[in-house]
C-alpha atoms as a PDB file:
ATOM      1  CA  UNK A   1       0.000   0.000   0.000  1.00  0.00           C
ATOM      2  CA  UNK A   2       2.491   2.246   0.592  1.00  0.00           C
ATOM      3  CA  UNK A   3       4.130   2.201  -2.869  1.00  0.00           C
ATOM      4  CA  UNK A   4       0.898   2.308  -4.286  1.00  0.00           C
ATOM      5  CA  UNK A   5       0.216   5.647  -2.136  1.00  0.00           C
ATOM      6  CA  UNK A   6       4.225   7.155  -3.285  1.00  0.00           C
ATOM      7  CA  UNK A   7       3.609   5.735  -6.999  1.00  0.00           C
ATOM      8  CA  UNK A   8       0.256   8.132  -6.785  1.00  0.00           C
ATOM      9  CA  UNK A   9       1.677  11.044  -5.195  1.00  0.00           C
ATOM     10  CA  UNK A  10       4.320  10.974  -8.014  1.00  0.00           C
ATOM     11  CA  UNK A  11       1.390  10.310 -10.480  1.00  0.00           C
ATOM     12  CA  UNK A  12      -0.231  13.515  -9.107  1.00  0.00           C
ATOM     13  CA  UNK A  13       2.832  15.746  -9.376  1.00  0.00           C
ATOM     14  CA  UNK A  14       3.539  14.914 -12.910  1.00  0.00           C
ATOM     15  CA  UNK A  15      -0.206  15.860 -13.653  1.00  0.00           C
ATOM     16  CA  UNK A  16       0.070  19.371 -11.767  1.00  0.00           C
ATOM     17  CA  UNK A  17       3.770  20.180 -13.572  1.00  0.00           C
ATOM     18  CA  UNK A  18       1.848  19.110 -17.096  1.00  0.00           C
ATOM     19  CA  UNK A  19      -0.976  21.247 -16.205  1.00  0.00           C
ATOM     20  CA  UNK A  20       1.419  23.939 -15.472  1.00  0.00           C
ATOM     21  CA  UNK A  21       0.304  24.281 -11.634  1.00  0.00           C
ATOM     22  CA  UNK A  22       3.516  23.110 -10.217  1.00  0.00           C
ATOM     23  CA  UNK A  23       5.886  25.808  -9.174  1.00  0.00           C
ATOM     24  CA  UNK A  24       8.730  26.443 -11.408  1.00  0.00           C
ATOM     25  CA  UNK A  25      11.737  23.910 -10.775  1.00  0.00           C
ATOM     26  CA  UNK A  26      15.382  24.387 -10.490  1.00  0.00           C
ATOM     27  CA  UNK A  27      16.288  22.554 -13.171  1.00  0.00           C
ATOM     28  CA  UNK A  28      13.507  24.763 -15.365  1.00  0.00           C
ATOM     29  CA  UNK A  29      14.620  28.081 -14.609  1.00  0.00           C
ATOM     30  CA  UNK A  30      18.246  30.212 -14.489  1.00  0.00           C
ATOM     31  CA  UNK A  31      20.035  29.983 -11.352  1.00  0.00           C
ATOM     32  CA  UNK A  32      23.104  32.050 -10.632  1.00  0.00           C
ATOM     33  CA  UNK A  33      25.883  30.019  -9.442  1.00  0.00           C
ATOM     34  CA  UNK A  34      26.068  30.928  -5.322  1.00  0.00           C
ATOM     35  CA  UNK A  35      28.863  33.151  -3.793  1.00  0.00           C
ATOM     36  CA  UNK A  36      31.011  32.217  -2.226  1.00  0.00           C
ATOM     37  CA  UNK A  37      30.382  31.728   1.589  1.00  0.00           C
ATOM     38  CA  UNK A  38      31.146  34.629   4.226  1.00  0.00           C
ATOM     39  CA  UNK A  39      33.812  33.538   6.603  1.00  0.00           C
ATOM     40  CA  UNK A  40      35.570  31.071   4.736  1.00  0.00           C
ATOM     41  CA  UNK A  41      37.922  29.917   2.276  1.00  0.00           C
ATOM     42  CA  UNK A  42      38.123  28.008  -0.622  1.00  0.00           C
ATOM     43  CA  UNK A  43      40.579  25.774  -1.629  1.00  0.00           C
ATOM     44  CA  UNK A  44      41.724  22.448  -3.164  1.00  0.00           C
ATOM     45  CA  UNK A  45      43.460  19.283  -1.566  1.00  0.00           C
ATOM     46  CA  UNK A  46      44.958  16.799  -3.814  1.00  0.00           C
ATOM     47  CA  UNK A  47      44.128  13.288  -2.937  1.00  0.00           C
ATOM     48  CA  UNK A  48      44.615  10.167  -4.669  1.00  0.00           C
ATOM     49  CA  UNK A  49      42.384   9.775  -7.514  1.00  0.00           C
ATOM     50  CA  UNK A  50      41.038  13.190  -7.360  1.00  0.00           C
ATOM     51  CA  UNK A  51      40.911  16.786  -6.254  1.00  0.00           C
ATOM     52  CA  UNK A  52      38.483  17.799  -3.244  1.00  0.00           C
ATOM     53  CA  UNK A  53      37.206  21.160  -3.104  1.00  0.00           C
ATOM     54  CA  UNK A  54      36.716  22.263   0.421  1.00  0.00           C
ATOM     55  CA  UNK A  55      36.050  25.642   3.048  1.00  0.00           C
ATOM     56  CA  UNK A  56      38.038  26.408   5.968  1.00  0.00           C
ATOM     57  CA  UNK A  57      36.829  28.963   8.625  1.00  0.00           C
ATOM     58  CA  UNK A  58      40.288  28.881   9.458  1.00  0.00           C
ATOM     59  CA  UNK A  59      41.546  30.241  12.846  1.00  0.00           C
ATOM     60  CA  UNK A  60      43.318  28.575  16.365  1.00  0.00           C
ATOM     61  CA  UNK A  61      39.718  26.969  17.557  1.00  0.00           C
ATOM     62  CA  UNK A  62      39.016  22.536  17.737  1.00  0.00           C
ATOM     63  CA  UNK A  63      38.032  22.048  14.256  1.00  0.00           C
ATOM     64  CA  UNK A  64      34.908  20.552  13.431  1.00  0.00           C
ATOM     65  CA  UNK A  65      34.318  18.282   9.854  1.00  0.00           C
ATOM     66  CA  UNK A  66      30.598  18.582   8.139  1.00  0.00           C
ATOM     67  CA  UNK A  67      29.720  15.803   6.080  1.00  0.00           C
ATOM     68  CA  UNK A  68      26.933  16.746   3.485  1.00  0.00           C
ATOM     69  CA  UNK A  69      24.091  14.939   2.512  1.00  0.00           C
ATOM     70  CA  UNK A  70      23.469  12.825  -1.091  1.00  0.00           C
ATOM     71  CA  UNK A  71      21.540  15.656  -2.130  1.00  0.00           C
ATOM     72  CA  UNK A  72      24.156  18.493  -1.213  1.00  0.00           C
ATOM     73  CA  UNK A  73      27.509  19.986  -1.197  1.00  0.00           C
ATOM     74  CA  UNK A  74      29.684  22.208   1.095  1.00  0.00           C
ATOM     75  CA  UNK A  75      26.670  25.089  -0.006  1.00  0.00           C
ATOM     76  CA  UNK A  76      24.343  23.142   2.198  1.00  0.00           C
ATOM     77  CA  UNK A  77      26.045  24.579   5.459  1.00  0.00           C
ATOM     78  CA  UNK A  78      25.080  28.280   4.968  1.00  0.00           C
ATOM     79  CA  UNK A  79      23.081  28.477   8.430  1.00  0.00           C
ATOM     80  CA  UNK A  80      26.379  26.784  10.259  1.00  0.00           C
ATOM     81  CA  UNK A  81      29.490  28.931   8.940  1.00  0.00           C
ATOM     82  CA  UNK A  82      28.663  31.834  11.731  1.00  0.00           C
ATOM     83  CA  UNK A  83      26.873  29.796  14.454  1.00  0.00           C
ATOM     84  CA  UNK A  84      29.995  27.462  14.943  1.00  0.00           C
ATOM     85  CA  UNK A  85      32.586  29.836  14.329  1.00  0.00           C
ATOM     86  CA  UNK A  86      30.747  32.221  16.734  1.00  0.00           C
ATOM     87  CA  UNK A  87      31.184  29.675  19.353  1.00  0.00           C
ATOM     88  CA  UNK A  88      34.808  29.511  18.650  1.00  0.00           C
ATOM     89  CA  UNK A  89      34.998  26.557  16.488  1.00  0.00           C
ATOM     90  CA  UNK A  90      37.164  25.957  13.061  1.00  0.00           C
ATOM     91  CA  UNK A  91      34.653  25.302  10.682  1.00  0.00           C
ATOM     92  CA  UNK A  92      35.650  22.841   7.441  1.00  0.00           C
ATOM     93  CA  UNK A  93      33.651  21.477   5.077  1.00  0.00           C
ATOM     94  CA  UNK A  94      34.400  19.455   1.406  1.00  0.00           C
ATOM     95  CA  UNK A  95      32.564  17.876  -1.141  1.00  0.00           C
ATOM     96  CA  UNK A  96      32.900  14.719  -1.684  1.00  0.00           C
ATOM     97  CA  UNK A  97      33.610  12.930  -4.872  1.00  0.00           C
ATOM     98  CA  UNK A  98      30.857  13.334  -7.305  1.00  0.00           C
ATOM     99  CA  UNK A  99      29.507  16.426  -5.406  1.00  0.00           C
ATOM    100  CA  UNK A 100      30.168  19.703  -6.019  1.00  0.00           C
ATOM    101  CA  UNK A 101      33.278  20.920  -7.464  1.00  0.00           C
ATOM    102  CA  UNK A 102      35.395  17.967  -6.135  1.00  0.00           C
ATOM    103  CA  UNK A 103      36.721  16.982  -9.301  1.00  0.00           C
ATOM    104  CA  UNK A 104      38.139  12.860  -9.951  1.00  0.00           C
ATOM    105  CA  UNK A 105      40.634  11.700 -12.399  1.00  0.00           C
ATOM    106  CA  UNK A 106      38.750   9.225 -14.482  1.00  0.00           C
ATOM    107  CA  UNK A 107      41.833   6.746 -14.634  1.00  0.00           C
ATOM    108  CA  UNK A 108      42.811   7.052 -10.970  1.00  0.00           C
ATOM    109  CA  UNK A 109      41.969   5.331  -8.035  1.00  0.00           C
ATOM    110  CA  UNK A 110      38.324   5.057  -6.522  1.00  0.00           C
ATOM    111  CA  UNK A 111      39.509   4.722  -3.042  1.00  0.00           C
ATOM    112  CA  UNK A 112      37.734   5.001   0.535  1.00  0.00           C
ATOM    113  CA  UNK A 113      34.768   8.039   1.175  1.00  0.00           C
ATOM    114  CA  UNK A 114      36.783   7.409   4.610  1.00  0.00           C
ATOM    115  CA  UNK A 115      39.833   7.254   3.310  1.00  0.00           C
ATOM    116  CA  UNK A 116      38.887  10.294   1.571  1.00  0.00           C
ATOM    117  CA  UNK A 117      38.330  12.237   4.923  1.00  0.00           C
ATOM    118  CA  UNK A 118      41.573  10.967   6.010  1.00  0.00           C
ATOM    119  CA  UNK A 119      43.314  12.245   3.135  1.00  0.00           C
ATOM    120  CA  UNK A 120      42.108  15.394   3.789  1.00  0.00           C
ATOM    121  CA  UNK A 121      42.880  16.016   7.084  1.00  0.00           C
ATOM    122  CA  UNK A 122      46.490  15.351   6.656  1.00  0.00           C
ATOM    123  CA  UNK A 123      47.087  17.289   3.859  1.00  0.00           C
ATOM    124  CA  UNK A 124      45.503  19.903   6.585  1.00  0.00           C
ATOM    125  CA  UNK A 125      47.639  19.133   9.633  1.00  0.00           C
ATOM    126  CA  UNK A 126      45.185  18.584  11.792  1.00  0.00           C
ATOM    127  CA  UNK A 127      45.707  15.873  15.044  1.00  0.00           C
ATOM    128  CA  UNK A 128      42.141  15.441  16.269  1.00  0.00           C
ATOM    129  CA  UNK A 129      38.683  16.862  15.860  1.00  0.00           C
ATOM    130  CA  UNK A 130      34.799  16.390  15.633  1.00  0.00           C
ATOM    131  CA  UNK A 131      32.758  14.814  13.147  1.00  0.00           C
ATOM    132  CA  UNK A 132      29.471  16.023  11.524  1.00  0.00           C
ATOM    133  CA  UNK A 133      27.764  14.140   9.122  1.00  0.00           C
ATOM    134  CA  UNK A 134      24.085  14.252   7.765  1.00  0.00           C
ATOM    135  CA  UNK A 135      22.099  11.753   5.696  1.00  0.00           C
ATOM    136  CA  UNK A 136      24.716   9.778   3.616  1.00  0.00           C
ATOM    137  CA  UNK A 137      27.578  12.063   5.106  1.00  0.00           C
ATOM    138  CA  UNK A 138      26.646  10.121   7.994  1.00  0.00           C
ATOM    139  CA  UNK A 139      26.677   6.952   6.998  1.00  0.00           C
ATOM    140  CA  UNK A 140      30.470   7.484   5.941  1.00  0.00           C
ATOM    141  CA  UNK A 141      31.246   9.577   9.467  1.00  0.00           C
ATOM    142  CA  UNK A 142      30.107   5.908  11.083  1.00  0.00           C
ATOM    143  CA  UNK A 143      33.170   4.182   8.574  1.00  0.00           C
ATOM    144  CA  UNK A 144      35.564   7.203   9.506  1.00  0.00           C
ATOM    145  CA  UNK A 145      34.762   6.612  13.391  1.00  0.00           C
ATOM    146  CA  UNK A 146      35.344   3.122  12.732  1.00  0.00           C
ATOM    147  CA  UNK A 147      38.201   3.272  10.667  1.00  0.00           C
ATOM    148  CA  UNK A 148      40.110   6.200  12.631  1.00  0.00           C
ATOM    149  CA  UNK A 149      38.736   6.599  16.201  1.00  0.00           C
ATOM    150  CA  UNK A 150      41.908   7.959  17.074  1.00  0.00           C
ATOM    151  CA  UNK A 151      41.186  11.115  15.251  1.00  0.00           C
ATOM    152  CA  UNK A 152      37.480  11.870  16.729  1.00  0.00           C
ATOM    153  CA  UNK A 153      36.497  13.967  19.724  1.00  0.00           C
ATOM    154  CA  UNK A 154      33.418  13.426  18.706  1.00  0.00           C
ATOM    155  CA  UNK A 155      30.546  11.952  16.542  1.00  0.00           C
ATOM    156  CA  UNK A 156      27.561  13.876  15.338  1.00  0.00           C
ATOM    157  CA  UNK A 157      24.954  11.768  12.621  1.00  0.00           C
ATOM    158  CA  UNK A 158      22.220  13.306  12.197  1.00  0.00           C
ATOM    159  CA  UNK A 159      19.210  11.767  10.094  1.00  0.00           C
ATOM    160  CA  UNK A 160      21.223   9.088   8.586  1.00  0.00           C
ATOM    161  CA  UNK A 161      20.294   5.518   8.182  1.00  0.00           C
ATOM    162  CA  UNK A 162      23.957   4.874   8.757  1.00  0.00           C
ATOM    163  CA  UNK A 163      25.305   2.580   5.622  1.00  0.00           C
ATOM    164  CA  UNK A 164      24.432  -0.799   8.058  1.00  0.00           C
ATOM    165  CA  UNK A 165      24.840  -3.914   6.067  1.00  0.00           C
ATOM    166  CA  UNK A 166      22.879  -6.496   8.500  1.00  0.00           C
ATOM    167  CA  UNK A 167      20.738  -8.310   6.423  1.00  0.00           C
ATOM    168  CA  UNK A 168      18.096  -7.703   8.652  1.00  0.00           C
ATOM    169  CA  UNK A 169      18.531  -4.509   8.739  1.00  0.00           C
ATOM    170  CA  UNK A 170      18.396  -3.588   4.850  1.00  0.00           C
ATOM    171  CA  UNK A 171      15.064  -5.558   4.784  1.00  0.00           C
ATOM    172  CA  UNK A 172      13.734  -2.772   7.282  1.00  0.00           C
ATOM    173  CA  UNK A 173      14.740  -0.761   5.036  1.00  0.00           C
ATOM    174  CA  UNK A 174      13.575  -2.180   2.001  1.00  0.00           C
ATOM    175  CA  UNK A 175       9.916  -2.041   3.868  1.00  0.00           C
ATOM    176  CA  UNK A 176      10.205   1.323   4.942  1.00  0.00           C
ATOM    177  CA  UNK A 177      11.696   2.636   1.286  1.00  0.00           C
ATOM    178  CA  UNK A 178       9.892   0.787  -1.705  1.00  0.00           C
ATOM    179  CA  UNK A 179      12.377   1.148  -4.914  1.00  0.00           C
ATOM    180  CA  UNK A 180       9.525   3.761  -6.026  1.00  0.00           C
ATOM    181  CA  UNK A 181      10.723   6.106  -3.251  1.00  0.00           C
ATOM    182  CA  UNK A 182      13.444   7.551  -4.959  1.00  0.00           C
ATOM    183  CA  UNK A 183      11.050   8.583  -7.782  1.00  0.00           C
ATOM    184  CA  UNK A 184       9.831  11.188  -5.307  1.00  0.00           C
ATOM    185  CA  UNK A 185      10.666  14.766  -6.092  1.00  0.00           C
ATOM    186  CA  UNK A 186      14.115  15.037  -3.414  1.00  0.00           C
ATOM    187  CA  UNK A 187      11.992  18.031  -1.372  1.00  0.00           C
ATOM    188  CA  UNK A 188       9.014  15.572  -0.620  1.00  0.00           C
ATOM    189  CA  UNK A 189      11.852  13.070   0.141  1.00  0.00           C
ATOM    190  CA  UNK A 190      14.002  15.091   2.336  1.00  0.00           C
ATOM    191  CA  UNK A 191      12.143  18.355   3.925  1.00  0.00           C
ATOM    192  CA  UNK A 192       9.023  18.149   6.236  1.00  0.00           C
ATOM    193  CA  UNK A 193       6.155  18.493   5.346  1.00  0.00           C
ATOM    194  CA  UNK A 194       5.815  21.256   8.326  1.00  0.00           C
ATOM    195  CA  UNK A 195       8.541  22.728   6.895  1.00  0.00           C
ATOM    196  CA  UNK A 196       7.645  22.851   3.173  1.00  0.00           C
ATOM    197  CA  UNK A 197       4.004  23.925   4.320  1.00  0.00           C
ATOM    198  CA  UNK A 198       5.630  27.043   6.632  1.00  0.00           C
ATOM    199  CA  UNK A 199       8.824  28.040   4.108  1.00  0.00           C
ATOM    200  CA  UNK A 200       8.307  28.106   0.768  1.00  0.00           C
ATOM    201  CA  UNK A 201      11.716  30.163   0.593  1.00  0.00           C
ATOM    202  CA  UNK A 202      13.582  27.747   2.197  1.00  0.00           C
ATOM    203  CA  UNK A 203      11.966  25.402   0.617  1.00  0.00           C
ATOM    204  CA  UNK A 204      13.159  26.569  -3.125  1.00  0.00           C
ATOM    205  CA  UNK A 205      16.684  27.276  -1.748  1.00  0.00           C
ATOM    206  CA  UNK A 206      17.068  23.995  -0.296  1.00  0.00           C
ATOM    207  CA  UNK A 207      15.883  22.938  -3.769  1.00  0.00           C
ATOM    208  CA  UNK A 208      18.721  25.327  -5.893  1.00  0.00           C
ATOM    209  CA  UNK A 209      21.280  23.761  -3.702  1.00  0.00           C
ATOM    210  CA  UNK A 210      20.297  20.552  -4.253  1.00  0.00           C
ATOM    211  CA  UNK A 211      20.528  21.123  -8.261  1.00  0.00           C
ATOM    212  CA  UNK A 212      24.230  22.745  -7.736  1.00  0.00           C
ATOM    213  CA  UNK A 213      25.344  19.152  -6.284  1.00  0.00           C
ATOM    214  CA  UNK A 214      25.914  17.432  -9.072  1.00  0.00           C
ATOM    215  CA  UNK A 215      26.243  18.157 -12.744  1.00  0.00           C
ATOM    216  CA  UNK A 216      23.298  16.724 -15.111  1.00  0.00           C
ATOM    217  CA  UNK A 217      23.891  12.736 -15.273  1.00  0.00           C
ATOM    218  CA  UNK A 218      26.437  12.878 -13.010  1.00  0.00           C
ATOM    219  CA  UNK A 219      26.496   9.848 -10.570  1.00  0.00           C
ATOM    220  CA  UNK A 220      28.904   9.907  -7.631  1.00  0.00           C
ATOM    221  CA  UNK A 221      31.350   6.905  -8.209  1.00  0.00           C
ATOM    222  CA  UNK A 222      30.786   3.656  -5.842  1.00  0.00           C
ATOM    223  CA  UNK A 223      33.333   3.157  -3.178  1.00  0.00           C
ATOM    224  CA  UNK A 224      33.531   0.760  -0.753  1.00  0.00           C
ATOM    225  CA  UNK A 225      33.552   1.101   2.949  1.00  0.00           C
ATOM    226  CA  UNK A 226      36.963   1.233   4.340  1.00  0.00           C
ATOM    227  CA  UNK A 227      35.228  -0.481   7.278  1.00  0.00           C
ATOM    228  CA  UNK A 228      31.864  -2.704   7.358  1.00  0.00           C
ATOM    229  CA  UNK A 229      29.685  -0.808   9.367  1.00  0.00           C
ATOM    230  CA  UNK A 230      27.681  -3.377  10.933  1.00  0.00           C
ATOM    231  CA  UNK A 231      25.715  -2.868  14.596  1.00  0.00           C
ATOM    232  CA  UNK A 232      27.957  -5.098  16.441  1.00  0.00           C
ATOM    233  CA  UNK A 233      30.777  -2.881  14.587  1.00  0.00           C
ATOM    234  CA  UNK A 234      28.944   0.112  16.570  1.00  0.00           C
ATOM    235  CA  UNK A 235      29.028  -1.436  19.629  1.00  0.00           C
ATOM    236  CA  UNK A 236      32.721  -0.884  19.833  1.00  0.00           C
ATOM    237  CA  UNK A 237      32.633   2.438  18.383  1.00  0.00           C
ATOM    238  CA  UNK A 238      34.892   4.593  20.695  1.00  0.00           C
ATOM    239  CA  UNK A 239      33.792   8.335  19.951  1.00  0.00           C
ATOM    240  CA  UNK A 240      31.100   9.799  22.310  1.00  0.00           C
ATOM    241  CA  UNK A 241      28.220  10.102  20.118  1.00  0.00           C
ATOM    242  CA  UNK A 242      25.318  12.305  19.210  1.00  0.00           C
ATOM    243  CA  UNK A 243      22.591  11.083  17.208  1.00  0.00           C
ATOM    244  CA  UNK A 244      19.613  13.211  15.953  1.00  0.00           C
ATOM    245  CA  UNK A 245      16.625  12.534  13.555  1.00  0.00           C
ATOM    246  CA  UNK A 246      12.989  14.316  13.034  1.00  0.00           C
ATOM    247  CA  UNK A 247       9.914  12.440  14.009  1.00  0.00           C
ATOM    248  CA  UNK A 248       8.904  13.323  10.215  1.00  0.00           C
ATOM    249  CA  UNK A 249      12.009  11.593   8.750  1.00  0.00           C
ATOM    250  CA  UNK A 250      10.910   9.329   5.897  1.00  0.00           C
ATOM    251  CA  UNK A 251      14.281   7.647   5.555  1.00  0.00           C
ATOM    252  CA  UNK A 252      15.388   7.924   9.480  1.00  0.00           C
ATOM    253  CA  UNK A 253      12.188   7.876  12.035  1.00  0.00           C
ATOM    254  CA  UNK A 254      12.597   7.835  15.319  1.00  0.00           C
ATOM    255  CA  UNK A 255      11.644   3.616  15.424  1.00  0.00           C
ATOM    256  CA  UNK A 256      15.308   3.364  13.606  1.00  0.00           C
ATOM    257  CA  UNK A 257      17.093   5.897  15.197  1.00  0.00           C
ATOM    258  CA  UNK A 258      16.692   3.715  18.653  1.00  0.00           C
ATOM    259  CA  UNK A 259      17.727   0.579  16.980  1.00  0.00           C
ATOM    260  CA  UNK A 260      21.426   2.754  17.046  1.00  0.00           C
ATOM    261  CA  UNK A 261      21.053   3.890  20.256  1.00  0.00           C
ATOM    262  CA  UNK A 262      20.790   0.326  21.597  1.00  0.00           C
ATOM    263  CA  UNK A 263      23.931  -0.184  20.051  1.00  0.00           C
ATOM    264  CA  UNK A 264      26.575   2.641  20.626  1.00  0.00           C
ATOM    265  CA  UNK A 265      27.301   2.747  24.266  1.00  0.00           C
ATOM    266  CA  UNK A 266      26.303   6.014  26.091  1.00  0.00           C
ATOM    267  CA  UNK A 267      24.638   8.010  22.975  1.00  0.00           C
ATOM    268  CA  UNK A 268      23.280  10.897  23.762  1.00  0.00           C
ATOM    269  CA  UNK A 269      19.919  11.732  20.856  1.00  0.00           C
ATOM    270  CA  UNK A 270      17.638  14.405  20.146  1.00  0.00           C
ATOM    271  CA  UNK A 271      14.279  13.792  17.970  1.00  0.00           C
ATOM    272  CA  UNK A 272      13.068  16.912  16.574  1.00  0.00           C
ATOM    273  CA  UNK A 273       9.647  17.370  16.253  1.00  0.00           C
ATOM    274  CA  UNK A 274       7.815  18.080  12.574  1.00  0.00           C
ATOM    275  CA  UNK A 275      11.403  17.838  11.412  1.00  0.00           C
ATOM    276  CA  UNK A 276      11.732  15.792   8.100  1.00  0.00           C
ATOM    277  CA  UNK A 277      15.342  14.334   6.806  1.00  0.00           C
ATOM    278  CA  UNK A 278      17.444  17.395   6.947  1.00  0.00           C
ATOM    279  CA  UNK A 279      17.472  19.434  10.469  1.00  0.00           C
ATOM    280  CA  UNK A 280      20.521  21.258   9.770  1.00  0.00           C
ATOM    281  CA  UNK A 281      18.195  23.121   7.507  1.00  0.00           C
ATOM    282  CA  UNK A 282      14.578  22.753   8.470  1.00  0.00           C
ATOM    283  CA  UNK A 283      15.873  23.807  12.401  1.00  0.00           C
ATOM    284  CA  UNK A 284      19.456  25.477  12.074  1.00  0.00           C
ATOM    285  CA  UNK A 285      18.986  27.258  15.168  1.00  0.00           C
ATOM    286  CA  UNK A 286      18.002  24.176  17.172  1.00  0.00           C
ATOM    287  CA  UNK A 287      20.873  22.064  15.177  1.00  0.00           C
ATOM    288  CA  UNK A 288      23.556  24.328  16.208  1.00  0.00           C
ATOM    289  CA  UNK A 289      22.848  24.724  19.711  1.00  0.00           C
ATOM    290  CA  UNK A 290      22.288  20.787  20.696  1.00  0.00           C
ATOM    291  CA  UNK A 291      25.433  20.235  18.257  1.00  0.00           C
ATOM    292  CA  UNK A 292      27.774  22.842  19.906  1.00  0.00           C
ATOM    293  CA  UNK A 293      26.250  22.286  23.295  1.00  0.00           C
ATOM    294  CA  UNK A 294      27.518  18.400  22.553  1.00  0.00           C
ATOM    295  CA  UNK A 295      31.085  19.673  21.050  1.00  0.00           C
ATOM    296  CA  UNK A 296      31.929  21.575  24.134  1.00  0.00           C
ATOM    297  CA  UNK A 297      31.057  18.546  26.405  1.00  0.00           C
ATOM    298  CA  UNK A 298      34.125  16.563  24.789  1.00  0.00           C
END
């Protein structure tokens, strides 16, 4: 019944965008490409196999790593620049390969997302630090926190079904997320529909960020997990942890989010109500105060 009822809803949009009473999409209409963001830099870090494109606050305070989202890039983290430098924080943020304006060598190797991370911050010097990953940036923070706990203060995942490979756990999955899911427009997928209802704005800029991701066709290349990322992997997992999720999360509800905190020894979690698959955008304000009020802890 349920991919009957997405299968309709997709049915229904198609009708509304041929009967021209669908607002105008991103991919439909001009979009300027973004300036840059306030407060940081841009640069480049060679890596092997390709070149990722990242922002650095910069400055003497703990750095803290934002992993985006399969639907965004290092543009997604416009409402966390300020708040986490404010608090005295070194904010960096890439795109990963596939995403953004990371670019990869077609010839070279595929590599790690992990080892990708790692990469990264040696080329920037950095000893230790904390961890923020959203949606599918999460699921690869879970490999990096496996892979190099040494390195972590601290783990953030917010909204992320966390790259698990239990069998049993995929076929909750595969319940929850019929293969006619992904035909959803990625706003009905990914925002609330609180949020969509009360922010049309947001809603459309969510949507132009989303559409600067990735080029037209482009498909991030397949890499493996460094680590397997199982639950009883999790159960070892060393970083404190912070897990978050909305109770209107399509991909992440709140039903999954405990099966991880039964797992991962003395995780803290916050479930945000009306909050759909991206809280660093639908509540940046609530985001950045239960995230730094968790950074400072550790």
């Amino acid at each position: 019944m349920l991919a009957r009822g997405l299968l309709a809803a997709v049915c229904v949009l198609t009708s509304r965008a041929i009967e021209g009473q669908s607002a105008t999409t991103p991919a439909q209409r001009e979009i300027p490409t973004p300036p840059p963001l306030p407060g940081v830099v841009e640069r480049y870090a060679d890596v092997p196999g390709a070149r990722l494109f990242y922002l650095d606050g910069g400055g003497s305070g703990v750095p803290v790593v934002f992993m985006h989202a399969g639907t965004g890039s290092v543009r997604v983290w416009e409402h966390q620049v300020a708040a986490f430098a404010a608090a005295g924080f070194r904010f960096i943020a890439y795109d990963r390969r596939g995403y953004g304006r990371t670019a990869v060598d077609s010839g070279g190797p595929v590599g790690t997302a992990a080892g990708d991370l790692e990469a990264l911050i040696l080329h920037l010097g950095i000893d230790r630090f904390h961890l923020v990953g959203t949606a599918a940036g999460g699921g690869v923070s879970f490999d990096y926190a496996l892979s190099f706990p040494h390195r972590l203060r601290s783990l953030t995942v917010a909204n992320s079904v966390g790259n698990v490979s239990d069998s049993s756990y995929r076929a909750t999955l595969d319940r929850m997320l019929p293969s006619s899911f992904s035909a959803l427009p990625p706003d009905l997928r990914e925002l609330g529909p609180s949020y969509r209802a009360a922010n049309a704005e947001g809603t459309r800029r969510w949507l132009d960020l989303e559409h600067f991701s990735r080029a037209p066709g482009r498909r991030p290349p397949a890499q493996p997990a460094r680590t397997r990322v199982t639950f009883a992997a999790l159960e070892s997992l060393v970083p404190p942890t912070l897990l978050i999720t909305g109770d209107a999360d399509l991909y992440t509800p709140p039903a999954l989010l405990r099966l991880f905190m039964q797992r991962i020894r003395g995780a803290e979690s916050l479930i945000v109500p009306e909050v759909g698959h991206s809280t660093y955008w639908e509540r940046p304000e609530l985001f950045n105060s239960t995230v730094i009020a968790f950074l400072r802890k550790h």
